[in-house]
C-alpha atoms as a PDB file:
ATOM      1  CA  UNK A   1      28.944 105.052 -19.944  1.00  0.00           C
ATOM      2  CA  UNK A   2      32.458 105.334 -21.387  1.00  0.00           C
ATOM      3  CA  UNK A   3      34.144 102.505 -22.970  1.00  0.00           C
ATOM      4  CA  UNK A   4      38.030 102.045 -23.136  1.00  0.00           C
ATOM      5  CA  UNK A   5      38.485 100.446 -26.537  1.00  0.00           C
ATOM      6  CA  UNK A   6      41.553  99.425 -27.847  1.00  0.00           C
ATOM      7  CA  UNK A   7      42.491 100.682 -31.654  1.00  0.00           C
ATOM      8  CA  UNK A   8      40.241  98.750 -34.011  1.00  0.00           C
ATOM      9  CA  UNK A   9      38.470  97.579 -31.830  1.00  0.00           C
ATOM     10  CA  UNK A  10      33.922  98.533 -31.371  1.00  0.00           C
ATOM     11  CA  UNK A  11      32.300  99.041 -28.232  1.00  0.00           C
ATOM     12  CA  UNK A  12      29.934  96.301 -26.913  1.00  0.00           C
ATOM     13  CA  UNK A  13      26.248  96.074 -27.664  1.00  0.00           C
ATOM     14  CA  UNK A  14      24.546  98.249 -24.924  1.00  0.00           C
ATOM     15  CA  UNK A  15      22.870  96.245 -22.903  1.00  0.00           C
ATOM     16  CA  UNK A  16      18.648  97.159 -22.759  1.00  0.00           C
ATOM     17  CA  UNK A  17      18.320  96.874 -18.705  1.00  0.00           C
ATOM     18  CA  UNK A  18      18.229  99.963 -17.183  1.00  0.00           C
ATOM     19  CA  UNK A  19      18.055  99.277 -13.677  1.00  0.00           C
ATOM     20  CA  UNK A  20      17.599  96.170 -11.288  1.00  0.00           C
ATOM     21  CA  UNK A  21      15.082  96.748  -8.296  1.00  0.00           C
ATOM     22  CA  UNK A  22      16.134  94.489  -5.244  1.00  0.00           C
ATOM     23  CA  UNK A  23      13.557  93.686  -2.390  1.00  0.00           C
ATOM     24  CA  UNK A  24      14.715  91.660   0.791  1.00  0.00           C
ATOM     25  CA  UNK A  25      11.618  91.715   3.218  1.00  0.00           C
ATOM     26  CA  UNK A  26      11.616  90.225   6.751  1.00  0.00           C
ATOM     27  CA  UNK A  27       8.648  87.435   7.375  1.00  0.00           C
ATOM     28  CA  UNK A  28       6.955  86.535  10.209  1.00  0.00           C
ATOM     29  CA  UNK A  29       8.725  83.316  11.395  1.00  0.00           C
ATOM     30  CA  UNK A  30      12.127  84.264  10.374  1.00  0.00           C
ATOM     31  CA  UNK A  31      12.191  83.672   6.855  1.00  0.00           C
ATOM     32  CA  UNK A  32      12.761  86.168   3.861  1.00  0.00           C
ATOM     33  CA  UNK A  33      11.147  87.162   0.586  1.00  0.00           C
ATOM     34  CA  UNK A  34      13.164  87.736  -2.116  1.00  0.00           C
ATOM     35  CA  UNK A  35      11.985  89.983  -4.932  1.00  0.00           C
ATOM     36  CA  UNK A  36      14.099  90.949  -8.263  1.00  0.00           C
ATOM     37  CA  UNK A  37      12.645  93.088 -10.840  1.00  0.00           C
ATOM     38  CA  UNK A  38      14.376  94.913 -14.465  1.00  0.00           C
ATOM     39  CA  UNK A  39      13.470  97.642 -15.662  1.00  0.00           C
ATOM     40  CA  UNK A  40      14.811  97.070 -19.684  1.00  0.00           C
ATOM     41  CA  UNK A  41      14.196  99.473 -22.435  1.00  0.00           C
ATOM     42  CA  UNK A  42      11.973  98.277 -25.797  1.00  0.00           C
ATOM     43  CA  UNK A  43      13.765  99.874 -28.288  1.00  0.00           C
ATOM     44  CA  UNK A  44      10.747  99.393 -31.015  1.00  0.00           C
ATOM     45  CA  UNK A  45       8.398 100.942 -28.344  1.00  0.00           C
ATOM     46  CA  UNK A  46      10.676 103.228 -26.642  1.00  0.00           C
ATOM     47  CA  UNK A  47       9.296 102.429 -23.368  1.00  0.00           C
ATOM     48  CA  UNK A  48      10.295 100.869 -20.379  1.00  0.00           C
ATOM     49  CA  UNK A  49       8.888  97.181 -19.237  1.00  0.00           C
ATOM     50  CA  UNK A  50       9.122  95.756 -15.711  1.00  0.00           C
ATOM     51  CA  UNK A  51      10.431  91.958 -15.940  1.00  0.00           C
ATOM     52  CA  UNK A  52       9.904  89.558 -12.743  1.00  0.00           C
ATOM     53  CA  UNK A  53      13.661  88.108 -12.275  1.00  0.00           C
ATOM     54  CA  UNK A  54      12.962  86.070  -9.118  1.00  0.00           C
ATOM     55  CA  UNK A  55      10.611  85.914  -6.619  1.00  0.00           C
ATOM     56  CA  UNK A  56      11.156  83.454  -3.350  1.00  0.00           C
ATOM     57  CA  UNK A  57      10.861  83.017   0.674  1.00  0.00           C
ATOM     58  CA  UNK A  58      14.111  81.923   1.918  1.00  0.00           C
ATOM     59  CA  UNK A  59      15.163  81.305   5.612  1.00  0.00           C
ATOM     60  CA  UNK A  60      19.122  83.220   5.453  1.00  0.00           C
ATOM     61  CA  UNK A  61      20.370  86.124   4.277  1.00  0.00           C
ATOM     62  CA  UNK A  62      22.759  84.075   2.989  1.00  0.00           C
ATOM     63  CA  UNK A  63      20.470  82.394   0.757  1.00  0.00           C
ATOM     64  CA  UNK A  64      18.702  85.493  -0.285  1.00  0.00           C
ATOM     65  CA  UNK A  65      22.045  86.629  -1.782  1.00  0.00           C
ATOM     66  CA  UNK A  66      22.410  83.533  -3.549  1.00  0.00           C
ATOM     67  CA  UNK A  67      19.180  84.297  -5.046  1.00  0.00           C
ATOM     68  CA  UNK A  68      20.065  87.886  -6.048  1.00  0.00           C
ATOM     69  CA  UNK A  69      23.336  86.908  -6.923  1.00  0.00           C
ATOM     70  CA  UNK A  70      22.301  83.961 -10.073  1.00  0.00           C
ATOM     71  CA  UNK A  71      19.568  86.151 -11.152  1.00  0.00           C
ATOM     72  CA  UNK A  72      21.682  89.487 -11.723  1.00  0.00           C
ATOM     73  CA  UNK A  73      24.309  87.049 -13.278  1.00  0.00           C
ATOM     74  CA  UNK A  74      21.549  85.345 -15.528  1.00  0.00           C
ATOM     75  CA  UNK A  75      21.223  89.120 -16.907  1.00  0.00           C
ATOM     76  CA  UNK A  76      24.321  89.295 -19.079  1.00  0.00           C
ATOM     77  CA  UNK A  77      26.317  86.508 -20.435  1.00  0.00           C
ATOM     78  CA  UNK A  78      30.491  87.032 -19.922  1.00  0.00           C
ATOM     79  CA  UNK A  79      32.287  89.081 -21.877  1.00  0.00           C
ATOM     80  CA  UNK A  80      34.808  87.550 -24.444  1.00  0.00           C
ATOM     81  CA  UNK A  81      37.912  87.567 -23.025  1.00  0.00           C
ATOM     82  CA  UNK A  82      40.786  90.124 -25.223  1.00  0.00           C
ATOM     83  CA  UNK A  83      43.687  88.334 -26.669  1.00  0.00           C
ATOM     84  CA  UNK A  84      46.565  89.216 -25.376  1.00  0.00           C
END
């Protein structure tokens, strides 16, 4: 992934998630289960490990999103902002 760095500046840590899996699956009586999974990289192992981010029944797809939404957030925390 290319970084646009300004002079002096270094490029952020790389982050070791790899991929996040997103499951939304219909339920009988019109609910939803929610299921979030990472795939990160161990770095001393140089494998891959499958972390359980959420897991929940939910009755709107609005609230499913929620769910997806402060879980893939959790994942990395802001990035500093540049001085201008």
């Amino acid at each position: 992934m290319p970084f646009d760095i300004a002079g002096g500046a270094s490029a952020p840590a790389p982050s070791p998630i790899q991929f996040v899996n997103i499951e939304i699956t219909p339920l009988i009586g019109g609910q939803f289960s929610v299921v979030t999974l990472a795939t990160l990289q161990d770095e001393e192992e140089l494998e891959f490990v499958a972390q359980d981010l959420a897991n929940a029944h939910v009755d709107s797809l609005d609230e499913a999103l929620a769910v997806i939404r402060t879980n893939v957030a959790a994942l990395n925390p802001p990035l500093p902002h540049a001085a201008t």
